[in-house]
N, C-alpha and C. Protein backbone atom coordinates (compact mmCIF):
# COMPACT_ATOMS: atom_id res chain seq x y z
N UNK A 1 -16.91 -8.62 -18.28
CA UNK A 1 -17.40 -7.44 -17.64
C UNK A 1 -18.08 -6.58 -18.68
N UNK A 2 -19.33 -6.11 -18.46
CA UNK A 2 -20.02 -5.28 -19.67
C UNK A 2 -19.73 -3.79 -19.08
N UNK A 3 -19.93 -3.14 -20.34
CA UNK A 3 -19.43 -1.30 -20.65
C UNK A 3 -20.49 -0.89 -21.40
N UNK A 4 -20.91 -0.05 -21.28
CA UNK A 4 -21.77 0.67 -22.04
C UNK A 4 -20.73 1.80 -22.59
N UNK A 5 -21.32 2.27 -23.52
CA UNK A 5 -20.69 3.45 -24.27
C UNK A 5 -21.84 4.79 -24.03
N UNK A 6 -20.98 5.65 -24.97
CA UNK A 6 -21.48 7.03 -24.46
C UNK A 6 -21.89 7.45 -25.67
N UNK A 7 -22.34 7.11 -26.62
CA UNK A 7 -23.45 7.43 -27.90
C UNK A 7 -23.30 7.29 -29.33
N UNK A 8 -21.86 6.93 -29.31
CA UNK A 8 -20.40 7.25 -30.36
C UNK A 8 -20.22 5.57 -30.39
N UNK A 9 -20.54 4.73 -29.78
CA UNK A 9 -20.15 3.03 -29.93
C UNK A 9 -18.99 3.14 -29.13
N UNK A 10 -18.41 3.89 -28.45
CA UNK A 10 -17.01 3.54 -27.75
C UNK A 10 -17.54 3.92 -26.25
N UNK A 11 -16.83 2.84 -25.40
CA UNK A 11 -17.07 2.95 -23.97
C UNK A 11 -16.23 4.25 -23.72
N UNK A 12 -17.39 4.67 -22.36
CA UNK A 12 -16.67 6.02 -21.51
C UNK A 12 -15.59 6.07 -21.79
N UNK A 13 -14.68 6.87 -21.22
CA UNK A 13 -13.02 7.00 -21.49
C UNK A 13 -12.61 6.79 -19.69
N UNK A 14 -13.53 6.72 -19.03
CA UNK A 14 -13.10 6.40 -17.46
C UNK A 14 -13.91 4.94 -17.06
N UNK A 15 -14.35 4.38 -17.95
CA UNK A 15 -15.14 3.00 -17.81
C UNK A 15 -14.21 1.79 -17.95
N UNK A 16 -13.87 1.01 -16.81
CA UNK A 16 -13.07 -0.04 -17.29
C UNK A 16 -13.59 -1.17 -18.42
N UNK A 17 -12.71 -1.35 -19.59
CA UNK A 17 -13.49 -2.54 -20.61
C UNK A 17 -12.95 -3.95 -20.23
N UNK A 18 -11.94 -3.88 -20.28
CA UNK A 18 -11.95 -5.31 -19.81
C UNK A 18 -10.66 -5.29 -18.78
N UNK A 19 -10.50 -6.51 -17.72
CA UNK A 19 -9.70 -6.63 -16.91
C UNK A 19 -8.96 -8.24 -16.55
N UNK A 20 -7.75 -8.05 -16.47
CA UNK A 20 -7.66 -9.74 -15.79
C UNK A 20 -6.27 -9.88 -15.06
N UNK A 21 -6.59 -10.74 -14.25
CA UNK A 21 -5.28 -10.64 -12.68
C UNK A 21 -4.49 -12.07 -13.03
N UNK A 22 -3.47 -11.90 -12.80
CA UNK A 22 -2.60 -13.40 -13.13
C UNK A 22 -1.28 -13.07 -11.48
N UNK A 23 -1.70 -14.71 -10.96
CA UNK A 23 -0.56 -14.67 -10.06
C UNK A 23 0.63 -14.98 -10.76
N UNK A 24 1.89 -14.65 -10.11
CA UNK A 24 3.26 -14.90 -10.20
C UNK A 24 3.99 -15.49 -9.40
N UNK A 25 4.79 -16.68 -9.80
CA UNK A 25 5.25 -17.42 -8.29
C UNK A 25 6.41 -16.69 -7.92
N UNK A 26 7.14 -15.49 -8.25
CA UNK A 26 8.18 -14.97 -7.65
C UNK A 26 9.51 -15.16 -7.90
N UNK A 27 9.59 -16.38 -8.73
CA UNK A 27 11.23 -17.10 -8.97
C UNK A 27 11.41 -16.53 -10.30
N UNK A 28 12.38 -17.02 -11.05
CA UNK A 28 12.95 -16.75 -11.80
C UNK A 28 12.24 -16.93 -13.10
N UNK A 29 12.69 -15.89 -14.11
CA UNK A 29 11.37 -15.83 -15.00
C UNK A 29 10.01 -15.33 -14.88
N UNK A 30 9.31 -15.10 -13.66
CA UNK A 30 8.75 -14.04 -13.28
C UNK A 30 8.18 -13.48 -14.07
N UNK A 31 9.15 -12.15 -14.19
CA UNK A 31 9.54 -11.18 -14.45
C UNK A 31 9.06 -11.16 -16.38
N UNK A 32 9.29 -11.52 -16.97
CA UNK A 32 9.95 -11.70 -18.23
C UNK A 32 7.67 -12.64 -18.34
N UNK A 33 7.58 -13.47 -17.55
CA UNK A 33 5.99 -13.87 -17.47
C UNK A 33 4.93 -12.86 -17.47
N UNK A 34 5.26 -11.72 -16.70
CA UNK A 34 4.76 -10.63 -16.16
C UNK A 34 4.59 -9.57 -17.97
N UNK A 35 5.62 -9.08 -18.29
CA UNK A 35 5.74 -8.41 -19.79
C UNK A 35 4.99 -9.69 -20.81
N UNK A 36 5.23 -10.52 -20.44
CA UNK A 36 4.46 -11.28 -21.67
C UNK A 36 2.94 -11.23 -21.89
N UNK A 37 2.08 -11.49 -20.13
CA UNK A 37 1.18 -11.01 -19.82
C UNK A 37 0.34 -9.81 -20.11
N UNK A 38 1.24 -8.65 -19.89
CA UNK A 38 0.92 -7.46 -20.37
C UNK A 38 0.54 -7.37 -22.08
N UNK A 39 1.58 -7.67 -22.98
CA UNK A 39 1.59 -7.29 -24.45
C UNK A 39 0.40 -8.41 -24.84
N UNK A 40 0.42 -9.40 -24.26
CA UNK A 40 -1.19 -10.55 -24.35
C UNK A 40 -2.59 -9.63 -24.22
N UNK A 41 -2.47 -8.83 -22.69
CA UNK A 41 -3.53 -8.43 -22.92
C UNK A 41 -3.77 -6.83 -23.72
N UNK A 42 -3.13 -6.37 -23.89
CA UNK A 42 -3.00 -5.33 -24.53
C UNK A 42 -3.50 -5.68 -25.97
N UNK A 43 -3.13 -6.74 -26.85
CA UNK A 43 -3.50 -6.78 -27.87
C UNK A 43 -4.73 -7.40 -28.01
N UNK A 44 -4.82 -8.36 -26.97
CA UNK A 44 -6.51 -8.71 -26.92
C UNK A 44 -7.39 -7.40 -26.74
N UNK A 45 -7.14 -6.15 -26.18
CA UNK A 45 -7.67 -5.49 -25.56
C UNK A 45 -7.89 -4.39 -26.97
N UNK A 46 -6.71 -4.65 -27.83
CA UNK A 46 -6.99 -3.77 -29.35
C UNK A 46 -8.06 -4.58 -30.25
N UNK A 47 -7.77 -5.63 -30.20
CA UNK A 47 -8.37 -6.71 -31.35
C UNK A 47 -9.85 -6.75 -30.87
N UNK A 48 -10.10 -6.68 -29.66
CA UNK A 48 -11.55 -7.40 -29.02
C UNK A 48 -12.35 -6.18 -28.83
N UNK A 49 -11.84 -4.59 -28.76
CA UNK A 49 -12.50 -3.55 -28.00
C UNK A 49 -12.07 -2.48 -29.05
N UNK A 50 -11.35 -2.85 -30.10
CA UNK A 50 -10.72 -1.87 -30.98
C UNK A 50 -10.38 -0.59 -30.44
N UNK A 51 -9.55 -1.16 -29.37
CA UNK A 51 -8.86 0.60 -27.99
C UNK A 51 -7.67 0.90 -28.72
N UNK A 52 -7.26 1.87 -28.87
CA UNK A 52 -6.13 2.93 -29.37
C UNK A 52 -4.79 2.65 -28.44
N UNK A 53 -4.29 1.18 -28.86
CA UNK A 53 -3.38 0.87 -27.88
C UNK A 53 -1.85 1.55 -28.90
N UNK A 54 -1.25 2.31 -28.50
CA UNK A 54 -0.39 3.15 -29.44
C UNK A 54 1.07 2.60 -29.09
N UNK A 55 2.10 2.20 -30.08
CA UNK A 55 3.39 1.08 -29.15
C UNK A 55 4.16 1.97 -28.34
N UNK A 56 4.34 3.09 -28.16
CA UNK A 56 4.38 3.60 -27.23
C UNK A 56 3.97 3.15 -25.55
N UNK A 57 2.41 2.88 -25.68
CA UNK A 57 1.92 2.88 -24.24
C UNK A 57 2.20 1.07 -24.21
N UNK A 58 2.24 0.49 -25.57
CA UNK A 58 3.07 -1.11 -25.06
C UNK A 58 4.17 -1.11 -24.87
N UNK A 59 5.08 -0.32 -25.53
CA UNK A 59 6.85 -0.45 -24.69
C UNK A 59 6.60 0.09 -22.95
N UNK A 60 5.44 1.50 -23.00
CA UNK A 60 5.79 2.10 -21.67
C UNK A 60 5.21 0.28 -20.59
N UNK A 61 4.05 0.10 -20.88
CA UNK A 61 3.38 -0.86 -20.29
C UNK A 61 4.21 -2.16 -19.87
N UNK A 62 5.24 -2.65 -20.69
CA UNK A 62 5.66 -3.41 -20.42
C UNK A 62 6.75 -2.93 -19.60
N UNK A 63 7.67 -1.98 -19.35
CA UNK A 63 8.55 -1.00 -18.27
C UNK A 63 8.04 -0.80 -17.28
N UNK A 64 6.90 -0.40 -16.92
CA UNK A 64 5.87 -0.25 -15.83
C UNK A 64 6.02 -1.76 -15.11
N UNK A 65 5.81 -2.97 -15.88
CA UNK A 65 5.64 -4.07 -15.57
C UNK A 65 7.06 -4.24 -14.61
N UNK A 66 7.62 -4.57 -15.59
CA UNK A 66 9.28 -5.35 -15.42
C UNK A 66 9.40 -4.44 -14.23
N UNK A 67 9.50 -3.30 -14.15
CA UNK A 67 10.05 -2.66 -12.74
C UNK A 67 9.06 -2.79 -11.85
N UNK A 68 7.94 -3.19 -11.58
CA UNK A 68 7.26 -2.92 -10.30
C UNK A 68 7.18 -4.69 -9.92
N UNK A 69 7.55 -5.28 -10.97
CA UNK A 69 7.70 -6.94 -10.87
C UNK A 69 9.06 -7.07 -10.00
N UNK A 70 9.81 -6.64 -11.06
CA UNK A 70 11.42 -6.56 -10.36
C UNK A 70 11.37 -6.10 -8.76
N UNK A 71 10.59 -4.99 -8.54
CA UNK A 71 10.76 -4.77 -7.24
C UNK A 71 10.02 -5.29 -6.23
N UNK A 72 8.62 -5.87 -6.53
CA UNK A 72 8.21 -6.61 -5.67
C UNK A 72 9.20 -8.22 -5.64
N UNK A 73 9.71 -8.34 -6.36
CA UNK A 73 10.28 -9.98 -6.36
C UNK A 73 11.38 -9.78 -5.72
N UNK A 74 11.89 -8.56 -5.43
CA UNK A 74 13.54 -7.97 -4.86
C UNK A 74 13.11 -7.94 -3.41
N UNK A 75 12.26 -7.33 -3.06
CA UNK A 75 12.05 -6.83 -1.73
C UNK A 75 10.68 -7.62 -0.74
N UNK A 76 9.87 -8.46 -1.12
CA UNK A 76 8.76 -9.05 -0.76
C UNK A 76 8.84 -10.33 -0.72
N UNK A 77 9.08 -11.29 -0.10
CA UNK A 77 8.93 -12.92 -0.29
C UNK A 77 7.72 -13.25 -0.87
N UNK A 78 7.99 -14.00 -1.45
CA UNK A 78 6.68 -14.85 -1.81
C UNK A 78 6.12 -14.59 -3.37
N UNK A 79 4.70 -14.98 -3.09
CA UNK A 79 4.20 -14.58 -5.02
C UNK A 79 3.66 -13.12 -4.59
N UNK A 80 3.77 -12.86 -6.38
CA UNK A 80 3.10 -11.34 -6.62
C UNK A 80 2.09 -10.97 -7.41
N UNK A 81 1.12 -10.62 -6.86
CA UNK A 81 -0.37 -10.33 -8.12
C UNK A 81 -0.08 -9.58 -8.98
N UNK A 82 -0.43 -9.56 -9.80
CA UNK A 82 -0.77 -8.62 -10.99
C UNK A 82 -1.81 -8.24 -11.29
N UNK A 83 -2.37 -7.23 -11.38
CA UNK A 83 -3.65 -7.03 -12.62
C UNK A 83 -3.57 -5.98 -13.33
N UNK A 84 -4.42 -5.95 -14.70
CA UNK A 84 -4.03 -4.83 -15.72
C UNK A 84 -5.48 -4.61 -15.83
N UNK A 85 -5.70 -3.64 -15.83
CA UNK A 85 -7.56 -3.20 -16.33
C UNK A 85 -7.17 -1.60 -17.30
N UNK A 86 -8.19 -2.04 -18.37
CA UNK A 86 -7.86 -1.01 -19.24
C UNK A 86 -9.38 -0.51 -19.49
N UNK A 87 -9.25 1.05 -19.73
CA UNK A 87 -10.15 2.22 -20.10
C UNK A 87 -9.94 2.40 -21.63
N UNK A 88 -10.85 3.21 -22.08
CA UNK A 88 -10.66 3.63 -23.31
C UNK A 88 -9.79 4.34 -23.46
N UNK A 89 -8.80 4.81 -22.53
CA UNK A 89 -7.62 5.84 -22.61
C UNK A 89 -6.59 5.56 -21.82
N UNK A 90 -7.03 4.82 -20.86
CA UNK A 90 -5.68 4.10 -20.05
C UNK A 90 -5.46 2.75 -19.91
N UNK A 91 -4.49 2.49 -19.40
CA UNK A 91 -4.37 1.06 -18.59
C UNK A 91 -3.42 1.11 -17.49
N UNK A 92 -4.18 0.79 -16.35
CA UNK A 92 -3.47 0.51 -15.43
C UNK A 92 -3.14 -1.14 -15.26
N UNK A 93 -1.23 -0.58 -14.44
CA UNK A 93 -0.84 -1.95 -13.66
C UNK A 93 -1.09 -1.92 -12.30
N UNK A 94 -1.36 -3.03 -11.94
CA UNK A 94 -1.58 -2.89 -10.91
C UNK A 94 -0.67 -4.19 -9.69
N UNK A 95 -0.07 -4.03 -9.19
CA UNK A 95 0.81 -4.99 -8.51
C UNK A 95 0.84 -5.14 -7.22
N UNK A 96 0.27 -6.52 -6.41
CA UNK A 96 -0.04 -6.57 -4.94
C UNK A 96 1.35 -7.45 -4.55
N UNK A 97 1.97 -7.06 -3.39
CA UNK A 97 2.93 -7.97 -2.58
C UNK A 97 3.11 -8.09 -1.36
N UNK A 98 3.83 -8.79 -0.74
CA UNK A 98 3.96 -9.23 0.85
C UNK A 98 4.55 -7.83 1.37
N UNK A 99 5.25 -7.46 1.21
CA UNK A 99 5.95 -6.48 1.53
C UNK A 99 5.22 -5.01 2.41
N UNK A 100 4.98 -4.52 3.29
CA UNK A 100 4.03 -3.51 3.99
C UNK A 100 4.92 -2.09 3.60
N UNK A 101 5.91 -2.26 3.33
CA UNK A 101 6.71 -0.92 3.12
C UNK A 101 6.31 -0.39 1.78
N UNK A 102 5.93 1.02 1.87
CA UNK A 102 6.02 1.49 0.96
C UNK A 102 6.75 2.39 0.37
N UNK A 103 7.35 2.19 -0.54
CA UNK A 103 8.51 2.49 -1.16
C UNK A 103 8.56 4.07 -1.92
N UNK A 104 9.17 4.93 -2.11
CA UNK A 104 9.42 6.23 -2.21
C UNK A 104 10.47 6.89 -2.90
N UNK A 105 10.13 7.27 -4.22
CA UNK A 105 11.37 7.56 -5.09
C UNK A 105 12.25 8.44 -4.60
N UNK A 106 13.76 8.13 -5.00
CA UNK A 106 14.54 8.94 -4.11
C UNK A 106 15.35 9.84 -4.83
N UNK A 107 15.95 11.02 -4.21
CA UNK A 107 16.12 12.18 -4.77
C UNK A 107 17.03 11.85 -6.06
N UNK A 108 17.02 12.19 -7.52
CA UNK A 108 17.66 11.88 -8.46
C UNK A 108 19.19 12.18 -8.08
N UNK A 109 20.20 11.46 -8.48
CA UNK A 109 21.56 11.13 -7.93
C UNK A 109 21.99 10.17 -9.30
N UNK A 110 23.23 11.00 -10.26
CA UNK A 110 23.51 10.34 -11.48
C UNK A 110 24.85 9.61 -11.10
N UNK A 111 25.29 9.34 -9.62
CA UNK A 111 26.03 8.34 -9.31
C UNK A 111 25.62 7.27 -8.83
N UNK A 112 24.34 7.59 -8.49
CA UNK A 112 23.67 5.82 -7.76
C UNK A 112 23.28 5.16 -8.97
N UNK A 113 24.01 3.99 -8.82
CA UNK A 113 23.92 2.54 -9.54
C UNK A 113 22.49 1.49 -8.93
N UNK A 114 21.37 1.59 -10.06
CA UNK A 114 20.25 0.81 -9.80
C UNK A 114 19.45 2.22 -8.46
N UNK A 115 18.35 1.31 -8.62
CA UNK A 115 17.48 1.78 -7.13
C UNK A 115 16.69 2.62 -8.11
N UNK A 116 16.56 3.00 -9.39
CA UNK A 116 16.02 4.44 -10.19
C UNK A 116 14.17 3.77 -10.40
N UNK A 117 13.91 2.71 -10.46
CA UNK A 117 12.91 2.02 -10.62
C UNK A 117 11.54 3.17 -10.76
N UNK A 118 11.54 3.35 -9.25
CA UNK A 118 10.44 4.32 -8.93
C UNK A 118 10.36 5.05 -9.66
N UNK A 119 11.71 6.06 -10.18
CA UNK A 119 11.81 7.06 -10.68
C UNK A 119 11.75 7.20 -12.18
N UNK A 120 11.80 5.96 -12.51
CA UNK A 120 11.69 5.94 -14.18
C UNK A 120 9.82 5.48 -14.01
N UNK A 121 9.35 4.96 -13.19
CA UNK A 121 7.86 4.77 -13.49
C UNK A 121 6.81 5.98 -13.20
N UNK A 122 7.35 6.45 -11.96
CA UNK A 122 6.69 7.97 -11.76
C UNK A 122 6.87 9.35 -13.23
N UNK A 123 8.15 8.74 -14.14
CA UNK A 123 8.21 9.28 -15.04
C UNK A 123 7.25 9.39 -16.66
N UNK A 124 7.10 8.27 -16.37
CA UNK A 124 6.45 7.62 -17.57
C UNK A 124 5.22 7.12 -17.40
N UNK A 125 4.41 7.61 -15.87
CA UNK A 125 2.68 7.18 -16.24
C UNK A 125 2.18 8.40 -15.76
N UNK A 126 1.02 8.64 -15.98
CA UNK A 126 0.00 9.71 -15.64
C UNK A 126 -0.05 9.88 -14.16
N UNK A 127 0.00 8.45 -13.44
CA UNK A 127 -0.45 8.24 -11.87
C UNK A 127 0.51 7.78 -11.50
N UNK A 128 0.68 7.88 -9.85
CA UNK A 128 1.75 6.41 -9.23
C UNK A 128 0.47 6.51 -8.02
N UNK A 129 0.19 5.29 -7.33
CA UNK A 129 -0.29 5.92 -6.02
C UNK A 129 0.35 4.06 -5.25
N UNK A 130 0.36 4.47 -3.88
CA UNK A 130 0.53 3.14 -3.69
C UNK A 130 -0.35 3.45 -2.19
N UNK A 131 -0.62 1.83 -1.75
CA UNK A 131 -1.69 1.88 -0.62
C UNK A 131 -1.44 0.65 0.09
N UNK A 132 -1.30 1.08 1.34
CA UNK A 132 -1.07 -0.32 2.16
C UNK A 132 -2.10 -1.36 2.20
N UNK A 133 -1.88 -2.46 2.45
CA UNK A 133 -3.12 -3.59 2.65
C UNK A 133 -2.69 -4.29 3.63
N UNK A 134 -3.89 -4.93 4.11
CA UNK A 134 -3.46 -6.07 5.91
C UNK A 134 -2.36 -6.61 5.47
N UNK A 135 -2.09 -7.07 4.14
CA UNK A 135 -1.04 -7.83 4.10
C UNK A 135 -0.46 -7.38 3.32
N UNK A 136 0.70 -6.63 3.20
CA UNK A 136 1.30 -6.01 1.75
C UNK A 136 1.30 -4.48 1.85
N UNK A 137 1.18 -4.45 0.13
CA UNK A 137 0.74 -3.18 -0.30
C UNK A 137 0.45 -3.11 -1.99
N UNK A 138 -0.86 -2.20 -2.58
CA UNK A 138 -0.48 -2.46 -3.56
C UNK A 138 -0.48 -1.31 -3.99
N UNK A 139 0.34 -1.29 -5.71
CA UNK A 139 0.77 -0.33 -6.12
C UNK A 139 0.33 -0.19 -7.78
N UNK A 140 0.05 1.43 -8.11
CA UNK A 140 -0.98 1.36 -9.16
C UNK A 140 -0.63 2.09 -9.89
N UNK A 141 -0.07 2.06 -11.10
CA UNK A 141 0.51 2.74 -12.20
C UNK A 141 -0.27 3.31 -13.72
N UNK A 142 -0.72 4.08 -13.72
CA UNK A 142 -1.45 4.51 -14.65
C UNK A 142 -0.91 4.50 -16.11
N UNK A 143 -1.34 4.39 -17.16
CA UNK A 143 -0.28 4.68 -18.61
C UNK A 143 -1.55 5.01 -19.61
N UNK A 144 -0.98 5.97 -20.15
CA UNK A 144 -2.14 6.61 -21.56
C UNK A 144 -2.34 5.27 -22.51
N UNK A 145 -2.67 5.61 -22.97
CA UNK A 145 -3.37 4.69 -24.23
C UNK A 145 -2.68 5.14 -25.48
N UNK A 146 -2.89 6.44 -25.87
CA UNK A 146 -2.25 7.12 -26.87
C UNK A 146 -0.90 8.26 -26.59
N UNK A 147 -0.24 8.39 -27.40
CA UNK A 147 0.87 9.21 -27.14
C UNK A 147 0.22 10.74 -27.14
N UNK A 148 1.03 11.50 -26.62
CA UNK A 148 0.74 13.03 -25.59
C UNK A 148 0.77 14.05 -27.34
N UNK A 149 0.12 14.94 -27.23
CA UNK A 149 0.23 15.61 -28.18
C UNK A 149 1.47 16.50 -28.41
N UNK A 150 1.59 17.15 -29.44
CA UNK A 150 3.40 17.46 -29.29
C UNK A 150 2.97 18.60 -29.83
């Protein structure tokens, strides 16, 4: 996919540079395929585009993963898409499944065991949005590139 840049040699900061979708068959290991995927393209995505991938937004990136993997493989039969497309400042996950329900973080509760998924990803990206499809739904997680200024 070609990018033009904005005068400086670096693509827009809202221009996707590169992108790529990998199915998942849903069984076991998955999950653990899915994070491997991610830190693959993430570093292709430093090495090939020299993007400000900071380990920060690869620990967050791969958390983003594992939980929206985990929950489509919990609640959806079947396989689950993936795709990751990265900006000069972000990368989104992006995760399609069988499943039509869309799911809704629920009020924080430090006695419920599991179920926090939503709530640790709505925590830790810029975006959450999710959107139904004829078949499914998919769901789109935003994550910085670089860590937040302090």
């Amino acid at each position: 996919m070609g990018s033009h840049d904005d005068g400086d040699g670096c693509p827009a900061s809202d221009e996707h540079v590169t992108r790529a979708g990998y199915a998942l068959d849903g069984r076991d290991g998955c999950i653990a395929e899915a994070r491997h995927h991610a830190v693959a393209f993430l570093d292709q995505a430093r090495a090939d585009h020299h993007l400000p991938v900071s380990a920060r937004a690869r620990d967050l990136t791969q958390l983003v993963v594992s939980e929206l993997v985990t929950n489509a493989r919990k609640y959806a039969p079947g396989p689950v898409l993936m795709e990751l497309s990265i900006t000069a400042r972000t990368v989104d996950v992006i995760v399609w499944d069988s499943d039509p329900t869309v799911p809704a973080a629920r009020a924080s509760d430090p006695d419920r065991i599991g179920q926090h998924g939503l709530e640790i990803v709505k925590a830790v990206t810029e975006s959450l949005s999710v959107e139904e499809q004829p078949v499914g739904k998919r769901i789109t997680a935003r994550i910085a590139l670089l860590d937040p200024p302090r």
